[in-house]
C-alpha atoms as a PDB file:
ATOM      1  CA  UNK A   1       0.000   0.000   0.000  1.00  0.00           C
ATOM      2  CA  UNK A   2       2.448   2.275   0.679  1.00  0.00           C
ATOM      3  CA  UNK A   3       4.792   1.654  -2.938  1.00  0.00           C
ATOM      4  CA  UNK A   4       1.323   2.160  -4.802  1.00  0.00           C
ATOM      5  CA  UNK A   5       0.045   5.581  -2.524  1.00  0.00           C
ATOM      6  CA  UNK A   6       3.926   7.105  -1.468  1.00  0.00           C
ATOM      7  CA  UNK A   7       2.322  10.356  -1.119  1.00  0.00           C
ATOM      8  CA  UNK A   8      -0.830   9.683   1.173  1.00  0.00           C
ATOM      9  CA  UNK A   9      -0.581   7.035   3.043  1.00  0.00           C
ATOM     10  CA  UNK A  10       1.503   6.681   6.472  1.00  0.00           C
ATOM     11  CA  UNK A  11       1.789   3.650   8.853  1.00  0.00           C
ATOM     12  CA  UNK A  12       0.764   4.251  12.575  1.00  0.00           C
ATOM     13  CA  UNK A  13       1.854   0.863  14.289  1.00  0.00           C
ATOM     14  CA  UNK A  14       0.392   1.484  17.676  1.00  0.00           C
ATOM     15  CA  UNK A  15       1.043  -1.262  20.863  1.00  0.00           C
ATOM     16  CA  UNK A  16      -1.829  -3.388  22.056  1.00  0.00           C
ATOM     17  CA  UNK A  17      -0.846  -6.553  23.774  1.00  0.00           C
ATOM     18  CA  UNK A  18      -3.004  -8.857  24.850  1.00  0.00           C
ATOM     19  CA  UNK A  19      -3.893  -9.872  28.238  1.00  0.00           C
ATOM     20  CA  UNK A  20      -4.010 -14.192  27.132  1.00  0.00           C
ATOM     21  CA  UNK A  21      -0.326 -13.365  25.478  1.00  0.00           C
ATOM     22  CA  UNK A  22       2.319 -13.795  28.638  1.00  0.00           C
ATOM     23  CA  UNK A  23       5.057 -12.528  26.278  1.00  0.00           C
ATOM     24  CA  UNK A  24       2.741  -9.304  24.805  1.00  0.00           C
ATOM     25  CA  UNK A  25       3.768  -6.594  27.564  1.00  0.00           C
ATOM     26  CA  UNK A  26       7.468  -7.661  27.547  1.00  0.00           C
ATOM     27  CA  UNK A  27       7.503  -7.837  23.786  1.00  0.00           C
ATOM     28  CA  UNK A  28       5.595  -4.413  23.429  1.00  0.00           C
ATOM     29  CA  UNK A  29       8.384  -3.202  25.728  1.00  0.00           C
ATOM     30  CA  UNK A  30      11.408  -4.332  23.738  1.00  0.00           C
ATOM     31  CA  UNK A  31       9.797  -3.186  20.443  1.00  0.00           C
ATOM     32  CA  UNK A  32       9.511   0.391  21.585  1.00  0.00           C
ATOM     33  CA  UNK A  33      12.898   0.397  22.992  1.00  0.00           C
ATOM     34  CA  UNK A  34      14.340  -1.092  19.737  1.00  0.00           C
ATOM     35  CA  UNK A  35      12.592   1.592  18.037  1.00  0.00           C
ATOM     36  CA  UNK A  36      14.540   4.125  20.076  1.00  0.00           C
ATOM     37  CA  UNK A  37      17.642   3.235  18.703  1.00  0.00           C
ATOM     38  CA  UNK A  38      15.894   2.814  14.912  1.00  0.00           C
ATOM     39  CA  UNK A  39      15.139  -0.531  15.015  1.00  0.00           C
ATOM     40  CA  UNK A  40      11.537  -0.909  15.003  1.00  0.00           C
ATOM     41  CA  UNK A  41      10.458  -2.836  12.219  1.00  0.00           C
ATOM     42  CA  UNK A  42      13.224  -4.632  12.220  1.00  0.00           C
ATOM     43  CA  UNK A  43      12.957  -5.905  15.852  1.00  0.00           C
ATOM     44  CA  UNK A  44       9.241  -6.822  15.496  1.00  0.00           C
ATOM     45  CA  UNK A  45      10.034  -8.971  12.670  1.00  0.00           C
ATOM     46  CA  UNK A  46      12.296 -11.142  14.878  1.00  0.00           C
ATOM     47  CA  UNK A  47       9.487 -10.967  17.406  1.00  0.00           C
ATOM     48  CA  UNK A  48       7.095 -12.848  15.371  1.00  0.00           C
ATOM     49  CA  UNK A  49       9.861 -14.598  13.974  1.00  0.00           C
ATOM     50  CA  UNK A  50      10.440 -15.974  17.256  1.00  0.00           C
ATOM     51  CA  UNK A  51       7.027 -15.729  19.116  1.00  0.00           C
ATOM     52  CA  UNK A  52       7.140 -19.324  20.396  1.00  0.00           C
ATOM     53  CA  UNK A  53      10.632 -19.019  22.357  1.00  0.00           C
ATOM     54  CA  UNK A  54      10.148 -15.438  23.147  1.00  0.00           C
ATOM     55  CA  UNK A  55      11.270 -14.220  27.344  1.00  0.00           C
ATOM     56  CA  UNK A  56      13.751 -12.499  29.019  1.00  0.00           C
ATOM     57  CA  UNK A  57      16.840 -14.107  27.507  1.00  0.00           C
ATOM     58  CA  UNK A  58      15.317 -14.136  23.585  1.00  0.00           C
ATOM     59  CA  UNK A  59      14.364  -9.715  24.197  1.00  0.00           C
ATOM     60  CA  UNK A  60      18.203  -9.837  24.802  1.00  0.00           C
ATOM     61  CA  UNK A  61      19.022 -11.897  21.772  1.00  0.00           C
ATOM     62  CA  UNK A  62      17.257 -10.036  19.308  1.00  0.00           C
ATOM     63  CA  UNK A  63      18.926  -7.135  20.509  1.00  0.00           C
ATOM     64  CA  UNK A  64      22.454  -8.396  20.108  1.00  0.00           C
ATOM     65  CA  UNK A  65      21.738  -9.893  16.645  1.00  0.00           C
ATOM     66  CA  UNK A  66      20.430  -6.599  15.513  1.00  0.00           C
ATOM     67  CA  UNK A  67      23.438  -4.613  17.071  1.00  0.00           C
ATOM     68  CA  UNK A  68      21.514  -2.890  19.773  1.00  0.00           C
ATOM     69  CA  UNK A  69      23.139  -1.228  22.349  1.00  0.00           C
ATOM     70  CA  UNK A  70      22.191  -3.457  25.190  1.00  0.00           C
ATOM     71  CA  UNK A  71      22.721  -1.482  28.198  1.00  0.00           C
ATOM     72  CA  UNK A  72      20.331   1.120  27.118  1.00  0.00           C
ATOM     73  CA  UNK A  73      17.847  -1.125  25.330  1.00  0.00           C
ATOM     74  CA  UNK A  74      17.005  -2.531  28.541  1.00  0.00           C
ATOM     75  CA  UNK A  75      16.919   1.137  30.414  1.00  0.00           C
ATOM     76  CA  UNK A  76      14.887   1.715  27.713  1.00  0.00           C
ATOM     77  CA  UNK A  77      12.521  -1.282  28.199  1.00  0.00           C
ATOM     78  CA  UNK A  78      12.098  -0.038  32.202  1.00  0.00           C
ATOM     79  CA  UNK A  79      11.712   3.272  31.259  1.00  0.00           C
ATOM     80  CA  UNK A  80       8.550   4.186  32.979  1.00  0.00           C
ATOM     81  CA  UNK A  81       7.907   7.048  29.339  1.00  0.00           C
ATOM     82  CA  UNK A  82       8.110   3.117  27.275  1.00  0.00           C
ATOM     83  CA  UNK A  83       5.210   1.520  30.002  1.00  0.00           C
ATOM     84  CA  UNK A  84       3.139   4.930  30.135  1.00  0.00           C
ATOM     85  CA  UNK A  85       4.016   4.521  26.184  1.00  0.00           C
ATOM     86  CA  UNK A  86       2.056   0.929  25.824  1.00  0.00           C
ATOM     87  CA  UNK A  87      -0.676   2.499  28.520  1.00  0.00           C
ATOM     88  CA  UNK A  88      -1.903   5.307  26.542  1.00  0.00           C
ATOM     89  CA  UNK A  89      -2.090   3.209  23.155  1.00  0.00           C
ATOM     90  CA  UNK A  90      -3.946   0.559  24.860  1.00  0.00           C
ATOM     91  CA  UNK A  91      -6.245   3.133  25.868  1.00  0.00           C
ATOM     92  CA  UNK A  92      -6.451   4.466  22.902  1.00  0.00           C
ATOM     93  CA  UNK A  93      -7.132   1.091  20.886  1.00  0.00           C
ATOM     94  CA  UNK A  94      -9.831   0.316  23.531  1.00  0.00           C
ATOM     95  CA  UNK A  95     -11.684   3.496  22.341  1.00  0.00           C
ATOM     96  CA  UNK A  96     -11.285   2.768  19.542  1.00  0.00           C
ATOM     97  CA  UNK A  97     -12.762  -1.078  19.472  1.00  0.00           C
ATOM     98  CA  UNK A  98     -10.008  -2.538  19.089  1.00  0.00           C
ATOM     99  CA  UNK A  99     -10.128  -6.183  20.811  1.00  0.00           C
ATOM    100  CA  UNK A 100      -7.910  -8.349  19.526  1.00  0.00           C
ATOM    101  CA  UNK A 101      -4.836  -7.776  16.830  1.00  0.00           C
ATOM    102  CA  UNK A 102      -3.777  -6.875  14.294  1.00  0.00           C
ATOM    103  CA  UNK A 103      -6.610  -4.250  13.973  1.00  0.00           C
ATOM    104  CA  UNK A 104      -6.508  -1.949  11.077  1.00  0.00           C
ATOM    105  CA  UNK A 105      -7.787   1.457  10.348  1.00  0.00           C
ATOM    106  CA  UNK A 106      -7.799   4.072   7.655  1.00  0.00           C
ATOM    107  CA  UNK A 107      -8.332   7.450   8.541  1.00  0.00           C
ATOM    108  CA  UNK A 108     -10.068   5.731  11.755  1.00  0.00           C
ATOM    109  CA  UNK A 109     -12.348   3.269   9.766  1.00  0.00           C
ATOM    110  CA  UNK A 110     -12.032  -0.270  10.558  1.00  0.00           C
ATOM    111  CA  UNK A 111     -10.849  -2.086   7.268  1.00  0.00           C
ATOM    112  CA  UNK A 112     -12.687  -5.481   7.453  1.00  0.00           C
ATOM    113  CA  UNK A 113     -11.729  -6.650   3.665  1.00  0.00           C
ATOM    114  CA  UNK A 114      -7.767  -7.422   4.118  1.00  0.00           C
ATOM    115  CA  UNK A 115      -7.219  -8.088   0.364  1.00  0.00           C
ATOM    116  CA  UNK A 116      -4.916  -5.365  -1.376  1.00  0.00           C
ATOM    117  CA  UNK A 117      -8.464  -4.372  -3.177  1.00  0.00           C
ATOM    118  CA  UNK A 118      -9.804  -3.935   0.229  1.00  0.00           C
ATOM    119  CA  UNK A 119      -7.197  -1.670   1.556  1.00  0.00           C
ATOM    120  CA  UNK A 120      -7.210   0.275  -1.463  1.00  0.00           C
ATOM    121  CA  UNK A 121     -11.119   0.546  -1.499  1.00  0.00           C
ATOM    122  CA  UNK A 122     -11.106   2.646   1.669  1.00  0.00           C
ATOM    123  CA  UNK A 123      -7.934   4.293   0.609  1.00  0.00           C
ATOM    124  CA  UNK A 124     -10.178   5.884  -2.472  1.00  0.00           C
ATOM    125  CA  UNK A 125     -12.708   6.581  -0.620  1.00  0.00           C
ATOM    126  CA  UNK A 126     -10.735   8.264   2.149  1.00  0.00           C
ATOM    127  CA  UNK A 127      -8.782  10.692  -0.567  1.00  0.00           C
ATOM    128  CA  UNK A 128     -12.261  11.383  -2.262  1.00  0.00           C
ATOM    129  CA  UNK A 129     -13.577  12.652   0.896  1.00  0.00           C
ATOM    130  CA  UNK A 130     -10.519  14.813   1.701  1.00  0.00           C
ATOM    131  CA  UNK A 131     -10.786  16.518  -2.258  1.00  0.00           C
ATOM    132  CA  UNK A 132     -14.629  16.695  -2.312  1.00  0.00           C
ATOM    133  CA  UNK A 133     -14.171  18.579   0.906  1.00  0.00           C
ATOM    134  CA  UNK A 134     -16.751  16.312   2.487  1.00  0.00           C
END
């Protein structure tokens, strides 16, 4: 989606683990403090690449095999700014309706159809609000 709209269309990954996930907190945590040294997407990949071993010790290897500084990836991870972090965008994903994930929304419209179609549906309809002014 974002290769075929570069000019409108920007990702919002928000945090919203789940209360059945033990690992979801922890691994909410280590995403947003591999993001703080640029390593977002990157980290979260290994995440789900890993989801059945993930803990304590695996948070720790992801960060050495990306090349994280360590020391301050897990200052970063007990940062209470990183938990209020996860707090607020659980709060805000509750409002929302969010209930389980991954939940999607364009321009705060829940996108039910997950097909490329289906993205780019609401997409259209989205920009033809925006340039009918509507």
């Amino acid at each position: 989606m974002l290769e075929q709209n570069p000019e409108t269309v920007k990702i919002a990954f928000k945090q919203f683990p789940l209360r059945g996930h033990k690992q979801s907190h922890p691994a909410a945590l280590a995403a947003i403090a591999a993001q703080k040294q640029g390593k977002f997407w990157e980290y979260h990949d290994e995440l789900f690449l890993n989801m059945k071993t993930l803990g304590p010790q695996k948070f720790l290897e992801i960060a050495d095999k990306l090349g994280l500084d360590k020391k301050q990836f897990i200052k970063d991870m007990a940062d209470p700014a990183t938990k209020n972090r996860i707090k607020k965008e659980m709060i805000d994903g509750a409002a929302a309706g969010v209930k389980g994930t991954p939940a999607i929304y364009i321009n705060g419209r829940r996108l039910k159809d997950r097909s490329v179609q289906g993205f780019q549906t609401i997409i259209d309809e989205e920009m033809a609000k925006l340039k009918g002014g509507s």
